[in-house]
PDB file of N, CA and C in Angstrom:
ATOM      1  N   UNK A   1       5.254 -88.285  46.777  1.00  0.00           N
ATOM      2  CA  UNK A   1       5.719 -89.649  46.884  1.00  0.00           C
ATOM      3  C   UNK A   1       6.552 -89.848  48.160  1.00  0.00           C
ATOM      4  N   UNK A   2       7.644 -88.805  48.005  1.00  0.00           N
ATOM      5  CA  UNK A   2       8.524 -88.779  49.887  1.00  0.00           C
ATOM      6  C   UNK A   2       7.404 -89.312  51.314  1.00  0.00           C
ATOM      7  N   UNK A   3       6.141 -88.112  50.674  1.00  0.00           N
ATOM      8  CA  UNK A   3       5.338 -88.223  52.169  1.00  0.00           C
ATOM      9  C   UNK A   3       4.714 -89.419  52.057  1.00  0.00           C
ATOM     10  N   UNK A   4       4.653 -89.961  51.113  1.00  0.00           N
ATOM     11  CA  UNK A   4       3.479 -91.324  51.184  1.00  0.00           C
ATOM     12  C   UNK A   4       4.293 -92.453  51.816  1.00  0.00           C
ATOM     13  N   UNK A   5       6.180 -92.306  51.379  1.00  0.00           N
ATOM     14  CA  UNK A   5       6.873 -93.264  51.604  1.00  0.00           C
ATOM     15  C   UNK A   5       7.171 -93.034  53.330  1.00  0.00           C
ATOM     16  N   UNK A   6       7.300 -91.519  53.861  1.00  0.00           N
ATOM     17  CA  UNK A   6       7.488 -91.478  54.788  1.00  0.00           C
ATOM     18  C   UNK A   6       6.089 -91.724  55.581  1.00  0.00           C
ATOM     19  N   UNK A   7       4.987 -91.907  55.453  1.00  0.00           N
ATOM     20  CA  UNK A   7       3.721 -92.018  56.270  1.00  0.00           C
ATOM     21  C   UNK A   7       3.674 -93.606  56.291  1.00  0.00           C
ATOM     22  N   UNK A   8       4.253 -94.411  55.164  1.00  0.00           N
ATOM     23  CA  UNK A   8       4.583 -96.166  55.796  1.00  0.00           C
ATOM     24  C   UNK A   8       5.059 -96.286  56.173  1.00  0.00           C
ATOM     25  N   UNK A   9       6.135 -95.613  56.515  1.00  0.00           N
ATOM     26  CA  UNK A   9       7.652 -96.125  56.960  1.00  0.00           C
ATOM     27  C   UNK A   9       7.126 -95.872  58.710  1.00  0.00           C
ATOM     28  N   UNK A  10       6.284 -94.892  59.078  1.00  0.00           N
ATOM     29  CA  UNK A  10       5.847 -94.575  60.500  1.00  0.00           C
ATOM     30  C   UNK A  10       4.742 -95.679  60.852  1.00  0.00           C
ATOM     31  N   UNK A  11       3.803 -95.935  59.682  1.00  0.00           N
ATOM     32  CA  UNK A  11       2.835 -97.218  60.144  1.00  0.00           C
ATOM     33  C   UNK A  11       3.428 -98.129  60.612  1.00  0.00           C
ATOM     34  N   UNK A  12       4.310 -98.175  59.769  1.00  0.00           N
ATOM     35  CA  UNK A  12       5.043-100.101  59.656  1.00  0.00           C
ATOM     36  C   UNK A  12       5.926-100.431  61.261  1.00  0.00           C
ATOM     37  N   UNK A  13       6.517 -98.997  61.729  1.00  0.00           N
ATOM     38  CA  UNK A  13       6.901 -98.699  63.524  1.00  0.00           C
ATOM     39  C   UNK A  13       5.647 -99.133  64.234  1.00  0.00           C
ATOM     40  N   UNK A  14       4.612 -98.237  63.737  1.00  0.00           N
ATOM     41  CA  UNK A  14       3.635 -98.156  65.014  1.00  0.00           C
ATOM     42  C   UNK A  14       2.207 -99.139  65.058  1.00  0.00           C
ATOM     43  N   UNK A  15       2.292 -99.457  63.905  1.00  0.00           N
ATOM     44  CA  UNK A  15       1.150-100.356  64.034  1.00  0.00           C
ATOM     45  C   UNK A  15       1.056-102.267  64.329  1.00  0.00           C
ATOM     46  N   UNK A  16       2.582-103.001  64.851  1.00  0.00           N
ATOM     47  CA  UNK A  16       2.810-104.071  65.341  1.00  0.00           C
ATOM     48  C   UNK A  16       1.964-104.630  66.870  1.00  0.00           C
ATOM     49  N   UNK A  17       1.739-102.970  67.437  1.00  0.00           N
ATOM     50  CA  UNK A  17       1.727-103.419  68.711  1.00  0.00           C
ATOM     51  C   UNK A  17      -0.253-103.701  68.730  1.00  0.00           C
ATOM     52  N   UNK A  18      -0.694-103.065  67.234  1.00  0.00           N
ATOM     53  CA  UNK A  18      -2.567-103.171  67.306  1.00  0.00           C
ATOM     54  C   UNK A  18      -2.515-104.891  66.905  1.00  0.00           C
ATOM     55  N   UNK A  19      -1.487-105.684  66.498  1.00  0.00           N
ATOM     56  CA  UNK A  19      -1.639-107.021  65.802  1.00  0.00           C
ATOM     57  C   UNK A  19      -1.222-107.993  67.008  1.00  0.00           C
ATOM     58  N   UNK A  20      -0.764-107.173  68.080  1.00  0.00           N
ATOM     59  CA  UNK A  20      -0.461-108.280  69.328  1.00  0.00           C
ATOM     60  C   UNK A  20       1.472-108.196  69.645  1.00  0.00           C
ATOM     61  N   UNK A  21       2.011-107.960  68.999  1.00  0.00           N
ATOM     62  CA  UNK A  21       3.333-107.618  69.100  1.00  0.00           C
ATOM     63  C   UNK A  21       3.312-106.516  70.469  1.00  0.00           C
ATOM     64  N   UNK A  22       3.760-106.681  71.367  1.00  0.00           N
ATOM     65  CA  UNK A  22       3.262-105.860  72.666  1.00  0.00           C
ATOM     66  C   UNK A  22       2.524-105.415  72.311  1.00  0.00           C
ATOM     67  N   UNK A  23       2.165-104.104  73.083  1.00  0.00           N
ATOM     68  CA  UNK A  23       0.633-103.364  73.164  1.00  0.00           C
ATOM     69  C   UNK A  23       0.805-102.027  73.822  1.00  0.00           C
ATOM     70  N   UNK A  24      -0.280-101.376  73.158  1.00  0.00           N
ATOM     71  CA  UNK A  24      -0.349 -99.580  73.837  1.00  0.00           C
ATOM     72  C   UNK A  24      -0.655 -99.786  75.206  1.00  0.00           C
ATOM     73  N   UNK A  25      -0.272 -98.975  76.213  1.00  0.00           N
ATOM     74  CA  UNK A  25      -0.644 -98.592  77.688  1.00  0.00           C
ATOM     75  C   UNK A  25      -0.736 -97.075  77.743  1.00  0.00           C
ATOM     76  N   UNK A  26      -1.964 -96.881  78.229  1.00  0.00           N
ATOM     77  CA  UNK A  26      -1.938 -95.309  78.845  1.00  0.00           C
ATOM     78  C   UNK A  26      -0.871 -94.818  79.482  1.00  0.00           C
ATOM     79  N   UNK A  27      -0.375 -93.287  79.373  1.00  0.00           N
ATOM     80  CA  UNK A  27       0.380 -92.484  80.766  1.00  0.00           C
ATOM     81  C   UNK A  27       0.289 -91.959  81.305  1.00  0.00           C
ATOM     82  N   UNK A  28       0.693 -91.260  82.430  1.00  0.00           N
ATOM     83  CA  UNK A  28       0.768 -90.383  82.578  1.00  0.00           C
ATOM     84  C   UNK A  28      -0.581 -90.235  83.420  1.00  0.00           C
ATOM     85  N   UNK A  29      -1.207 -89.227  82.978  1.00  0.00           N
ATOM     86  CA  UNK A  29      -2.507 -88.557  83.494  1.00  0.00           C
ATOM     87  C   UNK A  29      -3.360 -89.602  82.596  1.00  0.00           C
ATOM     88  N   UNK A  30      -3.088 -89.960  82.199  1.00  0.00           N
ATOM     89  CA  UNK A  30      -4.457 -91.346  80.889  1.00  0.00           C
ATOM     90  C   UNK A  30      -4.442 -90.188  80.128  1.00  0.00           C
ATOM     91  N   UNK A  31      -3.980 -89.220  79.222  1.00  0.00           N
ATOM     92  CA  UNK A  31      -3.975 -88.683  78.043  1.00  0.00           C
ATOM     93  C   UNK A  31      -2.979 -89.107  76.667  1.00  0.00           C
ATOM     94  N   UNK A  32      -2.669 -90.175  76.952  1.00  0.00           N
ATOM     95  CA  UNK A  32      -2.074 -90.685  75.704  1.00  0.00           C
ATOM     96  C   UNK A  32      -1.716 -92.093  75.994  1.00  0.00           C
ATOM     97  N   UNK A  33      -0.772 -92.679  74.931  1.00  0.00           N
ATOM     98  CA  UNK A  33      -0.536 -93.761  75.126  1.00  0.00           C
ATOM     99  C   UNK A  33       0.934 -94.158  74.212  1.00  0.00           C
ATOM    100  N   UNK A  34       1.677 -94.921  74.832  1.00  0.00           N
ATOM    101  CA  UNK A  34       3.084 -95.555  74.738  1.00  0.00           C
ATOM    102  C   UNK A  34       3.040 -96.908  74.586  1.00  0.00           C
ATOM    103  N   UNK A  35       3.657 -97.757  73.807  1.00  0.00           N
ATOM    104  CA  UNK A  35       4.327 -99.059  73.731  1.00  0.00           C
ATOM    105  C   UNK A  35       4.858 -99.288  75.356  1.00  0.00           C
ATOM    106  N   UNK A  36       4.445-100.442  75.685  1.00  0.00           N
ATOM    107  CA  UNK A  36       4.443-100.917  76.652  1.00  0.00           C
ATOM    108  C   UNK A  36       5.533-101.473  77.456  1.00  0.00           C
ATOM    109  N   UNK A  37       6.853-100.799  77.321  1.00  0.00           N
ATOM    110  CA  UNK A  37       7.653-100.746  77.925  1.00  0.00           C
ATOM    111  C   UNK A  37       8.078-100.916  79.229  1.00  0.00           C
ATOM    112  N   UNK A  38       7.451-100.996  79.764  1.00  0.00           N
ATOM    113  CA  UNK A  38       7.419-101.769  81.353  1.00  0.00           C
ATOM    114  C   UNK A  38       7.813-103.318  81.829  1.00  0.00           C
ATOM    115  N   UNK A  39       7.203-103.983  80.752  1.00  0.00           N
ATOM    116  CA  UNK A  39       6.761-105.334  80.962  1.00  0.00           C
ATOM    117  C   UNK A  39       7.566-106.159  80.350  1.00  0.00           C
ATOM    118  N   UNK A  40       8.609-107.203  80.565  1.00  0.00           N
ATOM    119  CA  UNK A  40       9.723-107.694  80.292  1.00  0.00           C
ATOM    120  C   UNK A  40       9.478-108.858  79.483  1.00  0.00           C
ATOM    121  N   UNK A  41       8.083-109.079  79.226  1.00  0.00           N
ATOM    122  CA  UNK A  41       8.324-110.246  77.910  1.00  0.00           C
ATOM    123  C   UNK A  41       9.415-110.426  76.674  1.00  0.00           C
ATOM    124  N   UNK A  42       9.794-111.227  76.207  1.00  0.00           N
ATOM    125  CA  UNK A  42      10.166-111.086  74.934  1.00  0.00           C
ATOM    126  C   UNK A  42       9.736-111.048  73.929  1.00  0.00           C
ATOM    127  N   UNK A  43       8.136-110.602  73.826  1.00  0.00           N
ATOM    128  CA  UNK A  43       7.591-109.910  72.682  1.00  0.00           C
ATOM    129  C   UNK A  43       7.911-108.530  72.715  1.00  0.00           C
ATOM    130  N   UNK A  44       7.967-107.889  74.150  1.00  0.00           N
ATOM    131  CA  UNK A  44       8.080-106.855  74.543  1.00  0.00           C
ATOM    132  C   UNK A  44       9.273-106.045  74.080  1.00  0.00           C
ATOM    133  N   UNK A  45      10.295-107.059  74.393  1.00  0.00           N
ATOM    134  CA  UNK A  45      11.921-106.822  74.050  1.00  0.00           C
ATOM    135  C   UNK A  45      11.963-106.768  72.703  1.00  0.00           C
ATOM    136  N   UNK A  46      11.106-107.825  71.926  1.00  0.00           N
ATOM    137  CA  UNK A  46      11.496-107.842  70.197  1.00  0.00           C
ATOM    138  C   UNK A  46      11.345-106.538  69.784  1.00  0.00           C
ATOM    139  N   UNK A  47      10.075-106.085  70.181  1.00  0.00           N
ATOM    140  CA  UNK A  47       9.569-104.936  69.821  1.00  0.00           C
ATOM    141  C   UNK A  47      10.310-103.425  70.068  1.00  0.00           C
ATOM    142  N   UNK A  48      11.232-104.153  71.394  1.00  0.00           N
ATOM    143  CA  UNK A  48      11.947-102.457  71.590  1.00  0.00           C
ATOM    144  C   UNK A  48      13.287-102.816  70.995  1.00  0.00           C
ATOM    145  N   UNK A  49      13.559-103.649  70.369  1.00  0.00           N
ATOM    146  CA  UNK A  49      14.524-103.936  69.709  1.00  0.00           C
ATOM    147  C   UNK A  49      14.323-103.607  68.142  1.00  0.00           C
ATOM    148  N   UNK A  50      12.721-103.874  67.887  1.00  0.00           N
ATOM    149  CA  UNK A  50      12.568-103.533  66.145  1.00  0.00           C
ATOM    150  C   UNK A  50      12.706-101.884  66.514  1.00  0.00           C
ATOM    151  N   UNK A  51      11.772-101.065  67.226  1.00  0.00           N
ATOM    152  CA  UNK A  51      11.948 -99.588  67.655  1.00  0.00           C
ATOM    153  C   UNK A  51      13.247 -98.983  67.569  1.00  0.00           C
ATOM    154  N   UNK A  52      14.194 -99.737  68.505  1.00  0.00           N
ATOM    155  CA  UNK A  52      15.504 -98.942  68.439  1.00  0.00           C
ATOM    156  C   UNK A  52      16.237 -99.160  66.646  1.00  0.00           C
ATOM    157  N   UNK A  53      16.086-100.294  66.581  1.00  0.00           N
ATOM    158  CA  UNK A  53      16.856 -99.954  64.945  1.00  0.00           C
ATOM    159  C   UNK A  53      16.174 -99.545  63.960  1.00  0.00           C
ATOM    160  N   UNK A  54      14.803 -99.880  63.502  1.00  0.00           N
ATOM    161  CA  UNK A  54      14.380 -98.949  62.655  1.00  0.00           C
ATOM    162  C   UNK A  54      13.598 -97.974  62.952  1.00  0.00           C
ATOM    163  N   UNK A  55      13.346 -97.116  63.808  1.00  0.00           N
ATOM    164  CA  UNK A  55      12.754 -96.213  64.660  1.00  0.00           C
ATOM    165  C   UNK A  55      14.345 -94.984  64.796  1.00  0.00           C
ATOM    166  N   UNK A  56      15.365 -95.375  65.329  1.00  0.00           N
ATOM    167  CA  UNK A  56      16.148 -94.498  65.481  1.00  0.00           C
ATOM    168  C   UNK A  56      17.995 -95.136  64.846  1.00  0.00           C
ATOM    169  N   UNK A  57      18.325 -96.067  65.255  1.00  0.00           N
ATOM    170  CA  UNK A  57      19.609 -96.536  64.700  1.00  0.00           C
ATOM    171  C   UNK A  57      19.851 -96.730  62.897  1.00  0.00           C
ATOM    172  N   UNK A  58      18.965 -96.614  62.092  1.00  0.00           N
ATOM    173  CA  UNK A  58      18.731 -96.507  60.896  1.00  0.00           C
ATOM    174  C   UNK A  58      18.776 -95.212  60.312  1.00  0.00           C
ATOM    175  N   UNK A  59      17.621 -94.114  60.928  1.00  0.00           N
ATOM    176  CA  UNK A  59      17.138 -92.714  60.304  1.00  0.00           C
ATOM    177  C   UNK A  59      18.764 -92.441  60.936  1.00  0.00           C
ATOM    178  N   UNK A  60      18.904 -92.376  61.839  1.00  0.00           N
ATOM    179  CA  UNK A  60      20.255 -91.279  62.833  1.00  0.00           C
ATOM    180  C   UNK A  60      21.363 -91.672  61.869  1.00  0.00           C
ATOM    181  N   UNK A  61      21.693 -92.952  61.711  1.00  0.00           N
ATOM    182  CA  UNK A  61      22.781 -93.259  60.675  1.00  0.00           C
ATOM    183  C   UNK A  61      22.883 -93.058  59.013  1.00  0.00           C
ATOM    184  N   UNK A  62      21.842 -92.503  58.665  1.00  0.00           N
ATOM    185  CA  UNK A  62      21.133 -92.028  57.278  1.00  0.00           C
ATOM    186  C   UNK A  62      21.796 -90.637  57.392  1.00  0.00           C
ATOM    187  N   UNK A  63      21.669 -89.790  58.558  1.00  0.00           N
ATOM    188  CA  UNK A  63      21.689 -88.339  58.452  1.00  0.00           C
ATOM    189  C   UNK A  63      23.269 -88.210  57.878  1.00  0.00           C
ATOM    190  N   UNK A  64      24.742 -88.646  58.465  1.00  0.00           N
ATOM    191  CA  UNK A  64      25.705 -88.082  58.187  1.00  0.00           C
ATOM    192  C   UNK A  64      25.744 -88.245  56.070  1.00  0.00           C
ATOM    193  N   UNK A  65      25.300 -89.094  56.188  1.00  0.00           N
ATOM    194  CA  UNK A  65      25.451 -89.500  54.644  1.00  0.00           C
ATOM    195  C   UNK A  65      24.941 -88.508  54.016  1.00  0.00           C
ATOM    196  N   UNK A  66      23.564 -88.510  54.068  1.00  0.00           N
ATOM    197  CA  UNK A  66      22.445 -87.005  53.561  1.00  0.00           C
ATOM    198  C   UNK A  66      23.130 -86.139  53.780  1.00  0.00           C
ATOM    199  N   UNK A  67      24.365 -85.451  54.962  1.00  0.00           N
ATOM    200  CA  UNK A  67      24.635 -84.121  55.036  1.00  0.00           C
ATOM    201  C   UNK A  67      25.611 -84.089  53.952  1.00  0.00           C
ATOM    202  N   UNK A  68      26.479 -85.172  54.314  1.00  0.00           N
ATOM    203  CA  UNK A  68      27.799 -84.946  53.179  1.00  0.00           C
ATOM    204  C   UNK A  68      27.013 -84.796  51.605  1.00  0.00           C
ATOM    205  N   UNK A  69      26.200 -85.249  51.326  1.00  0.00           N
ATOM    206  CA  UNK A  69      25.531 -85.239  49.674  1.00  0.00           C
ATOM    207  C   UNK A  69      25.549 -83.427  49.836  1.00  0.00           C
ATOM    208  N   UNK A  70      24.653 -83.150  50.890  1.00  0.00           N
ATOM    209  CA  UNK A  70      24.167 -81.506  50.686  1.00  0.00           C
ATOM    210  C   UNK A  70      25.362 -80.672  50.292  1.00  0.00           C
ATOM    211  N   UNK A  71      26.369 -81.335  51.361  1.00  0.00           N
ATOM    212  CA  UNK A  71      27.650 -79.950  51.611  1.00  0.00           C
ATOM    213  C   UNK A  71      28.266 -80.251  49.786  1.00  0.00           C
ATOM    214  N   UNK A  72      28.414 -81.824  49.457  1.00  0.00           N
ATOM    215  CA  UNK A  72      29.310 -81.821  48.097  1.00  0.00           C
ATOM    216  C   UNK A  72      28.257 -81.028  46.931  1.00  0.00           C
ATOM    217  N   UNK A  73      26.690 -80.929  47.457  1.00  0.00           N
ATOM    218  CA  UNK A  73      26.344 -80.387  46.632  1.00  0.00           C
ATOM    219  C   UNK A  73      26.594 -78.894  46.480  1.00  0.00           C
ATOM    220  N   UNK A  74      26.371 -78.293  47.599  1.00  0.00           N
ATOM    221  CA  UNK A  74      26.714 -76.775  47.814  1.00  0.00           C
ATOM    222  C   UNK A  74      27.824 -76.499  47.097  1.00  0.00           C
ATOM    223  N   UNK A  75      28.971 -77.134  47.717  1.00  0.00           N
ATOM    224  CA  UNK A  75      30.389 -76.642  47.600  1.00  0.00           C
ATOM    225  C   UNK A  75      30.330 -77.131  45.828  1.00  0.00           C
ATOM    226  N   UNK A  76      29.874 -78.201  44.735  1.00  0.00           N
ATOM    227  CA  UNK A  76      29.819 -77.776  43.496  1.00  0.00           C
ATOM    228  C   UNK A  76      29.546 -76.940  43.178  1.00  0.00           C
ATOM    229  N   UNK A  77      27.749 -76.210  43.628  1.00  0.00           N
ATOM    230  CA  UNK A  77      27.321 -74.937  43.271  1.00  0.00           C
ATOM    231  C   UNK A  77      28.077 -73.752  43.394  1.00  0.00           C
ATOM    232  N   UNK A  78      28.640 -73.746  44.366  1.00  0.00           N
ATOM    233  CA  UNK A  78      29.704 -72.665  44.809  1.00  0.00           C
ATOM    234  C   UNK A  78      30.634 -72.972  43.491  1.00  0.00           C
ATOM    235  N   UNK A  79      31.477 -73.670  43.098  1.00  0.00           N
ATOM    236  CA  UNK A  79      32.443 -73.650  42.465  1.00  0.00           C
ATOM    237  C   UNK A  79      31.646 -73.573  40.974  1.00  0.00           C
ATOM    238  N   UNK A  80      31.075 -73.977  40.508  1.00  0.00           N
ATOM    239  CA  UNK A  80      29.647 -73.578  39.367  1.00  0.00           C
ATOM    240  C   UNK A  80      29.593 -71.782  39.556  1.00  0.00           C
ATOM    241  N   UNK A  81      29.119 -71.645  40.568  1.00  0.00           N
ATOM    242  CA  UNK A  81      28.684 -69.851  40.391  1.00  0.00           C
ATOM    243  C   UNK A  81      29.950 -69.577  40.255  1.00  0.00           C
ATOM    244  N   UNK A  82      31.624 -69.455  41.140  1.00  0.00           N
ATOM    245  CA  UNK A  82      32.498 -68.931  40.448  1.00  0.00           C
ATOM    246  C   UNK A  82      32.530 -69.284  38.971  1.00  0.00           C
ATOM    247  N   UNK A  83      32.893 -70.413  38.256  1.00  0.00           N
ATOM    248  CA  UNK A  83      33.062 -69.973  37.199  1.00  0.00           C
ATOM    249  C   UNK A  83      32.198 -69.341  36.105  1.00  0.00           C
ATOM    250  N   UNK A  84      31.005 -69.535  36.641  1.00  0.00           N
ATOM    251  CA  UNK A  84      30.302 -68.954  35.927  1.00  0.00           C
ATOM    252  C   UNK A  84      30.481 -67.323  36.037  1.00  0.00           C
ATOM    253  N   UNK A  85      30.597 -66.842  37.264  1.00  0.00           N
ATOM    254  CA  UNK A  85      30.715 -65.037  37.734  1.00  0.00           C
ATOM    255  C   UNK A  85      32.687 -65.125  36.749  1.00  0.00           C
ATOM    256  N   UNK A  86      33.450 -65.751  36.339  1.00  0.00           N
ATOM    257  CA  UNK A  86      34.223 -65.838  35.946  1.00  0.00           C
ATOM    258  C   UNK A  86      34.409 -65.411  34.866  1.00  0.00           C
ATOM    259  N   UNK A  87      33.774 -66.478  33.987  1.00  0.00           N
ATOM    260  CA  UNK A  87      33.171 -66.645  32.751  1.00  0.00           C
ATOM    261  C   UNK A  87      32.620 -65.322  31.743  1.00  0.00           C
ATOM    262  N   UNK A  88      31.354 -64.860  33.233  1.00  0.00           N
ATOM    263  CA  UNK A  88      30.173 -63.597  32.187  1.00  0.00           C
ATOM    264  C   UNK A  88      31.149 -62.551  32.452  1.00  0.00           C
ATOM    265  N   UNK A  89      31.808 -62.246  33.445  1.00  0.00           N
ATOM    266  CA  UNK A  89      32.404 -60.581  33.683  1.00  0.00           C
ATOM    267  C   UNK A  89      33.772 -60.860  33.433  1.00  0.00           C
TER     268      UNK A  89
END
């Protein structure tokens, strides 16, 4: 279910620019292709504006939260195994 939620959550980034919301441009050597970042429209701008916040200002601000859950989880387990190593011996 994670991966299905995380495989929309990447469509819903990358697939604006096939509906006309800017557009792919080749790079480089013509072996791939980038959002069209060059070109100063303000479709252009909306678009690197939807990119920067839910593309990176969203996930990046998600992480401190997710770590603190892990560490309060650890540091219970930790205090769980002492009393438990407490407890049996």
């Amino acid at each position: 279910m994670v991966c299905l939620l995380a495989w929309s959550y990447c469509f819903a980034l990358s697939l604006p620019p096939l509906f006309g919301w800017s557009r792919y441009i080749p790079e480089g050597f013509f072996t791939s292709c980038s959002w069209d970042y060059s070109s100063r429209t303000a479709a252009n701008r909306a678009f690197y504006i939807y990119l920067l916040i839910f593309g990176f200002i969203l996930p990046a601000g998600r992480e401190p939260g997710l770590f603190k859950g892990i560490a309060l989880h650890q540091s219970a387990g930790e205090v769980g195994a002492k009393f438990h190593r407490e407890l049996c011996w």
